[in-house]
Protein backbone atom coordinates (compact mmCIF):
# COMPACT_ATOMS: atom_id res chain seq x y z
CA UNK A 1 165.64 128.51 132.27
CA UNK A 2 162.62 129.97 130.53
CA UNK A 3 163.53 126.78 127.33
CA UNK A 4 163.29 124.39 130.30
CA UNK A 5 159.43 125.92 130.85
CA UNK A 6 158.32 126.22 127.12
CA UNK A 7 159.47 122.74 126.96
CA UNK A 8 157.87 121.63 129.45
CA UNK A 9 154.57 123.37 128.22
CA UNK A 10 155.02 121.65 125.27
CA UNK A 11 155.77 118.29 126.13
CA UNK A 12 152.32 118.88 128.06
CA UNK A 13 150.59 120.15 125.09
CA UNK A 14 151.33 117.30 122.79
CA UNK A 15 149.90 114.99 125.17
CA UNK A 16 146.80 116.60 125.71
CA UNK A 17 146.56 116.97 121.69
CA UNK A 18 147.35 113.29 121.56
CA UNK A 19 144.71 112.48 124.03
CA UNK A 20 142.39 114.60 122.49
CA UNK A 21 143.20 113.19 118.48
CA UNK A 22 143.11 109.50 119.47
CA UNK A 23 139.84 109.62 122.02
CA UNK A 24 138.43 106.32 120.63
CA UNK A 25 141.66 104.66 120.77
CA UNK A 26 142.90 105.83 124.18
CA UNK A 27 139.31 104.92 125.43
CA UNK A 28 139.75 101.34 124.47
CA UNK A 29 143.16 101.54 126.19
CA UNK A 30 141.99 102.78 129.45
CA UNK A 31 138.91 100.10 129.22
CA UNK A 32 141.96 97.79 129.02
CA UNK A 33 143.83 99.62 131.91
CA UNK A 34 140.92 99.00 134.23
CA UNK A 35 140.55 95.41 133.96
CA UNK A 36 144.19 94.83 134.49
CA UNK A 37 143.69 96.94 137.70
CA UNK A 38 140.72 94.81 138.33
CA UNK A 39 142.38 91.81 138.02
CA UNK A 40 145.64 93.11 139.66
CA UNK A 41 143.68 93.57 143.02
CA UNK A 42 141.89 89.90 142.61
CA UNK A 43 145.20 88.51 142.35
CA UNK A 44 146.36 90.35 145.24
CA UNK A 45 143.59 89.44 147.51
CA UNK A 46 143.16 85.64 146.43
CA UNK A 47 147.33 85.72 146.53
CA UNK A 48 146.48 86.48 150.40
CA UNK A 49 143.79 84.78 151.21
CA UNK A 50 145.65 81.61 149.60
CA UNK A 51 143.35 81.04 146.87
CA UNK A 52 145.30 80.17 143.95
CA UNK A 53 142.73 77.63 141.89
CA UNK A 54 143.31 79.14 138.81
CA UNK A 55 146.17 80.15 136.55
CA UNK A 56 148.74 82.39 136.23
CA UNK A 57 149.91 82.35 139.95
CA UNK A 58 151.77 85.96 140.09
CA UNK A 59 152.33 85.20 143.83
CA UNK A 60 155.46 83.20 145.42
CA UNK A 61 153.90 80.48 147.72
CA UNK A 62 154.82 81.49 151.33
CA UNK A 63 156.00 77.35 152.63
CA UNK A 64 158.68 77.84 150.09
CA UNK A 65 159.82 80.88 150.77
CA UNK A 66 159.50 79.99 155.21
CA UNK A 67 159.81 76.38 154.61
CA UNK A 68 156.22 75.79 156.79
CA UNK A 69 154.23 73.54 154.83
CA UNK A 70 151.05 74.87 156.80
CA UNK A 71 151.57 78.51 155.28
CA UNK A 72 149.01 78.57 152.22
CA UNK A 73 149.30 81.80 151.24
CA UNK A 74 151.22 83.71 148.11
CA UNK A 75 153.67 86.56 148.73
CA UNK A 76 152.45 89.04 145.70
CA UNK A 77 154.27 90.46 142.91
CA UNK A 78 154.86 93.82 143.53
CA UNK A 79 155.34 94.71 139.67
CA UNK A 80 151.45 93.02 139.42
CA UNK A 81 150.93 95.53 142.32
CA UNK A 82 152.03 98.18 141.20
CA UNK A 83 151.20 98.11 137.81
CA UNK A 84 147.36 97.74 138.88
CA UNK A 85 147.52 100.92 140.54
CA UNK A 86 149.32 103.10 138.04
CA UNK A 87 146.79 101.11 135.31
CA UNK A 88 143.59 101.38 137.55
CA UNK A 89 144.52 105.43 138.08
CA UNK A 90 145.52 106.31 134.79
CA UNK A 91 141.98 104.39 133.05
CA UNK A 92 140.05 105.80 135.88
CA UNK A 93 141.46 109.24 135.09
CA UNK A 94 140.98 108.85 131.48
CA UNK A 95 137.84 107.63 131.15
CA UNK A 96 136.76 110.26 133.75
CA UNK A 97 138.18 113.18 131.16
CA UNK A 98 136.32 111.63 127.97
CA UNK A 99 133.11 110.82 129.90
CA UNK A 100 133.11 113.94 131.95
CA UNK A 101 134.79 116.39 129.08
CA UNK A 102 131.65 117.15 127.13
CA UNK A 103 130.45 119.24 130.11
CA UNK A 104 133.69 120.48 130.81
CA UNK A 105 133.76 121.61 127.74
CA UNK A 106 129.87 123.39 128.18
CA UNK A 107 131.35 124.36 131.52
CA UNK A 108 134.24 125.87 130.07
CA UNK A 109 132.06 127.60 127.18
CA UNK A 110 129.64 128.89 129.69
CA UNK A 111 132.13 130.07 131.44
CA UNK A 112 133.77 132.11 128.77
CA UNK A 113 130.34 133.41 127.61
CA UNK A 114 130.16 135.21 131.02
CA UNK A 115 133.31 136.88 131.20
CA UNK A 116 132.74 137.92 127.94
CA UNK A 117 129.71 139.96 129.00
CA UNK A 118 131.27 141.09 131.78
CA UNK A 119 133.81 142.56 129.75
CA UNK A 120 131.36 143.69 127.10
CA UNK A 121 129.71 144.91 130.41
CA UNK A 122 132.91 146.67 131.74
CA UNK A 123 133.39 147.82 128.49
CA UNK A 124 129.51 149.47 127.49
CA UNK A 125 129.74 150.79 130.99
CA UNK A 126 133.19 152.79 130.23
CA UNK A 127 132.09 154.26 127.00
CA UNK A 128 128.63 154.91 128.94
CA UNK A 129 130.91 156.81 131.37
CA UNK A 130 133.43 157.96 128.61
CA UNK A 131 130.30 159.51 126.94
CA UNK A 132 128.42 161.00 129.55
CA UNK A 133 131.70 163.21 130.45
CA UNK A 134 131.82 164.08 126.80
CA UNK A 135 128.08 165.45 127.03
CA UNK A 136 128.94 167.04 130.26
CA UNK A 137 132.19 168.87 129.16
CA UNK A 138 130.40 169.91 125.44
CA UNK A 139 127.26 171.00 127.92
CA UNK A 140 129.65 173.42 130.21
CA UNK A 141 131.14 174.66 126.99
CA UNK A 142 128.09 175.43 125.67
CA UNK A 143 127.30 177.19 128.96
CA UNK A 144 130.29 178.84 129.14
CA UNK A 145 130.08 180.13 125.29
CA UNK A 146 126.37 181.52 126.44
CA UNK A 147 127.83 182.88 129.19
CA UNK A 148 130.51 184.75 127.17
CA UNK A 149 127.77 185.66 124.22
CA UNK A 150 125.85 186.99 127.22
CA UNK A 151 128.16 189.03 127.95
CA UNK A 152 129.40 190.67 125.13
CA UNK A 153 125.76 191.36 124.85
CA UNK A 154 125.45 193.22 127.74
CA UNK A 155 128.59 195.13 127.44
CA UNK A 156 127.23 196.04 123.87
CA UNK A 157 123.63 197.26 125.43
CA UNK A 158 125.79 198.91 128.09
CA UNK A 159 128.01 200.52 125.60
CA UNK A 160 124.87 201.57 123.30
CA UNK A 161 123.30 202.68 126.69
CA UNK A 162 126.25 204.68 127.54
CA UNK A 163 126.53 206.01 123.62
CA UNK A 164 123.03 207.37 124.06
CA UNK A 165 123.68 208.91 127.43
CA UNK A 166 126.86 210.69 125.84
CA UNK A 167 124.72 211.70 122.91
CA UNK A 168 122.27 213.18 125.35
CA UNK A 169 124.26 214.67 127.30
CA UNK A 170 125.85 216.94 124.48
CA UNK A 171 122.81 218.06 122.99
CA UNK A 172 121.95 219.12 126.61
CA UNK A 173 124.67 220.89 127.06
CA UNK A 174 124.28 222.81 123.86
CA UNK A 175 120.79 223.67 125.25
CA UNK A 176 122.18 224.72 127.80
CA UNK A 177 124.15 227.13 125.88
CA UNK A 178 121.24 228.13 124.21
CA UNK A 179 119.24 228.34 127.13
CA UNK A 180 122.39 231.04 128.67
CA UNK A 181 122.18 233.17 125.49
CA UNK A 182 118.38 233.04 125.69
CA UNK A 183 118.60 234.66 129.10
CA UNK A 184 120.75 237.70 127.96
CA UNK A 185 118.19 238.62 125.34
CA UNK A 186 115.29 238.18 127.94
CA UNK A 187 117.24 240.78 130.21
CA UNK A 188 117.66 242.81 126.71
CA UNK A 189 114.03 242.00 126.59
CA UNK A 190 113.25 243.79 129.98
CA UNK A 191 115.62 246.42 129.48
CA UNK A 192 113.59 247.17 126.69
CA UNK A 193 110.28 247.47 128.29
CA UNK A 194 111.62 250.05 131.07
């Protein structure tokens, strides 16, 4: 199934290529096409109208076909007919593409250009995005590492603080001691005087 369609897209690609390769040619053919259609629907409407002055006569007279001599019109040809229309369409339509392709193809580049900057677009806007979270993640790292550097900093005043308080503390104590002894030799002291 899927040959059938790559076929098919190819069979359609070859004709567009050969349109497009032979434009001068196929334009001279599709001039052509259009006057046969021209001529085609002439024919036709003198064939019914019973004008048939001048040569070829494509139509079959109608007294010989209903034996009435009074019947001066011409049955047409449906192959002149027909071909007219498939010719008239297919010029029409080709001349249309080669006249009208030069702004198809601006239309088609102008249209590219945009979606191209809408991706570019789409794109600077996701890296604009993509780097903004970057700078906001690195920022609450750096907040948290502050945060923890903080810390530690405190803990080592607090530490320092509590270091000193310790030191204190023992030296005040030994005072004390001092301060008991002292009071022994003051009563000694007194003792002395009575």
């Amino acid at each position: 199934m899927t040959t059938k369609k790559s076929t098919a897209s190819h069979d359609g690609r070859a004709l567009v290529k050969f349109l497009l390769e032979n434009r001068m040619m196929m334009s001279w053919v599709s001039i052509l096409m259009i006057i046969y259609a021209v001529w085609a629907t002439i024919e036709v409407l003198t064939n019914a109208s019973g004008a048939t002055w001048w040569p070829p006569n494509t139509g079959i007279p109608a007294s010989d076909l209903y034996k009435n001599p009074d019947a001066v019109q011409n049955i047409n040809n449906g192959w002149i007919i027909g071909l007219g229309a498939v010719f008239g369409t297919v010029g029409s339509m080709i001349q249309y593409f080669y006249r009208a392709a030069p702004y198809v193809d601006a239309s088609m580049q102008a249209t590219a250009a945009l979606i191209i900057s809408a991706v570019k677009e789409d794109e600077i806007q996701e890296s604009a995005e993509k780097l903004a979270k970057e700078i906001v993640a690195q920022e609450k790292e750096e907040a948290e590492h502050e945060a923890e550097v903080e810390a530690e900093a405190e803990a080592a005043v607090e530490a320092e603080a509590e270091a000193e308080a310790e030191a204190e503390a023992e030296p005040a104590e030994g005072e004390e001691e001092h301060d008991e002894s002292a009071e022994p030799s003051e009563e000694e002291g007194q003792r002395q005087k009575f």
